[in-house]
Protein backbone atom coordinates (compact mmCIF):
# COMPACT_ATOMS: atom_id res chain seq x y z
CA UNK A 1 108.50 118.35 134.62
CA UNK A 2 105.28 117.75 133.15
CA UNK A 3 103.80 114.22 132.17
CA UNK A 4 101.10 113.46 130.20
CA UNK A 5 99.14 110.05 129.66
CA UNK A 6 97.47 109.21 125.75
CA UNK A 7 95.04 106.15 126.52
CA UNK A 8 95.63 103.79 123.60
CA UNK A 9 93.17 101.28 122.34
CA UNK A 10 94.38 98.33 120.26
CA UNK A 11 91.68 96.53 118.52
CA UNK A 12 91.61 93.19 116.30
CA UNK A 13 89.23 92.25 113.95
CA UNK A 14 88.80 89.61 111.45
CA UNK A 15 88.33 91.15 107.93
CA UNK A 16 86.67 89.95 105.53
CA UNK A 17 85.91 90.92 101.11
CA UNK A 18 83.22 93.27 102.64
CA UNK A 19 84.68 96.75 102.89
CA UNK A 20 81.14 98.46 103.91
CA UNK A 21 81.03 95.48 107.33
CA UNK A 22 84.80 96.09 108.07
CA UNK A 23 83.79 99.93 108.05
CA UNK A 24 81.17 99.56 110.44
CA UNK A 25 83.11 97.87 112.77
CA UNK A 26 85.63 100.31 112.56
CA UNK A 27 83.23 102.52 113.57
CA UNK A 28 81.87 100.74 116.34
CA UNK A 29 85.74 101.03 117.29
CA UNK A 30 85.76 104.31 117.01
CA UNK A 31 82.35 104.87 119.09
CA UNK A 32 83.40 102.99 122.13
CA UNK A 33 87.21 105.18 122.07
CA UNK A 34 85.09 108.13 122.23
CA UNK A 35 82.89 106.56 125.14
CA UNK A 36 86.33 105.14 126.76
CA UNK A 37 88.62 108.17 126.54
CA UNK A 38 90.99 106.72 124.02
CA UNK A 39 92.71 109.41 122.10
CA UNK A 40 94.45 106.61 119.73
CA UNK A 41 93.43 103.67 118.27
CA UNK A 42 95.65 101.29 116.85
CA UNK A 43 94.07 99.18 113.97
CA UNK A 44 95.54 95.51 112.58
CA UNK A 45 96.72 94.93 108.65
CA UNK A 46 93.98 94.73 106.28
CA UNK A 47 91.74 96.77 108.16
CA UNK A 48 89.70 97.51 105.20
CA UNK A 49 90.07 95.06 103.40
CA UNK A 50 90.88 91.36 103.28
CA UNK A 51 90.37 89.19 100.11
CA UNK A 52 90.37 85.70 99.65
CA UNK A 53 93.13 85.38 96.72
CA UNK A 54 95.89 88.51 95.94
CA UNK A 55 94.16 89.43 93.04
CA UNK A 56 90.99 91.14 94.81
CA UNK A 57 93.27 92.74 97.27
CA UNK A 58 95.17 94.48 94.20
CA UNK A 59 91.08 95.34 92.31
CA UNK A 60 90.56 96.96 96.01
CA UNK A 61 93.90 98.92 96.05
CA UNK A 62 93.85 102.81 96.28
CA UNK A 63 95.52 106.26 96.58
CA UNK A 64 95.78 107.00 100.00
CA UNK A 65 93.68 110.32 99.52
CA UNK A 66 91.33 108.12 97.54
CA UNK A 67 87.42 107.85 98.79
CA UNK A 68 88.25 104.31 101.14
CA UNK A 69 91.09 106.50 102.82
CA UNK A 70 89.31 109.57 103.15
CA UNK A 71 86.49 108.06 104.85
CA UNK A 72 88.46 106.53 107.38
CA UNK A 73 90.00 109.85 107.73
CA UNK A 74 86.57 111.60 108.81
CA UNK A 75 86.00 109.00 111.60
CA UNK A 76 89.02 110.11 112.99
CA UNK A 77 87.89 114.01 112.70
CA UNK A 78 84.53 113.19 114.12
CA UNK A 79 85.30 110.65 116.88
CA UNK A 80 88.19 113.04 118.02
CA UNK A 81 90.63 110.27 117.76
CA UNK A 82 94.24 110.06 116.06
CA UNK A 83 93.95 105.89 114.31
CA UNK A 84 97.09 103.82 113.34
CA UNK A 85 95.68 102.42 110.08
CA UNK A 86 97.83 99.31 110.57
CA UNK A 87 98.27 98.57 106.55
CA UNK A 88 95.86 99.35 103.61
CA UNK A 89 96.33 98.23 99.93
CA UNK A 90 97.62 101.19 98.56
CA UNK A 91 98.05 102.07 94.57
CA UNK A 92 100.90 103.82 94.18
CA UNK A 93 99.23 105.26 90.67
CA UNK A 94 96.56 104.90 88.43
CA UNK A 95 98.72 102.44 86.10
CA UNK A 96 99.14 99.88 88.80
C-alpha cells in the first residue's frame, strides 16, 4: 500500500475594496507555497474582494471564467499549486 502526503497551506487575510492589493497578497501566498513545498493552498471568503456595503460586492461580481477568475487561475499554473478559492462574488449572467 502506497501513501502519499499533499502539504496544505491555509492562509488568512484581511480583504479589503482593493482587488489589485488583495491580488498581490495572494501572490505573495502563492510565492512562499512554492518556496515551502505546498502543493495546495486553501484561501478564506472574499479573497478578492471585500466591500464595505453589499452593493460594491454585487458591481465587483463576475463569471467565473471572467478576467478576476482567470487571473487567479494563472497563479495557480505558474506557482505549480492547486488553490481552494474559498468564495468569490460570482454573476451567474450578464443580467444580474
Amino acid at each position: 500500500k502506497s501513501s502519499r502526503v499533499v502539504k496544505v497551506a491555509v492562509a488568512q487575510m484581511t480583504s479589503s475594496s482593493d482587488a489589485e492589493a488583495n491580488y498581490k497578497v495572494v501572490e505573495s501566498f502563492c510565492q512562499e507555497c512554492k518556496s515551502e513545498g505546498v502543493q495546495l493552498l486553501c484561501l478564506p471568503e472574499c479573497f478578492a474582494f471585500m466591500g464595505i456595503h453589499f452593493k460594491e460586492s454585487i458591481a465587483f461580481s463576475q463569471k467565473l471564467d471572467g478576467p478576476s477568475m482567470s487571473r487567479y487561475c494563472g497563479l495557480a499554473k505558474s506557482y505549480g499549486l492547486y488553490i481552494s478559492f474559498g468564495g468569490f462574488q460570482e454573476k451567474a449572467s450578464e443580467d444580474q
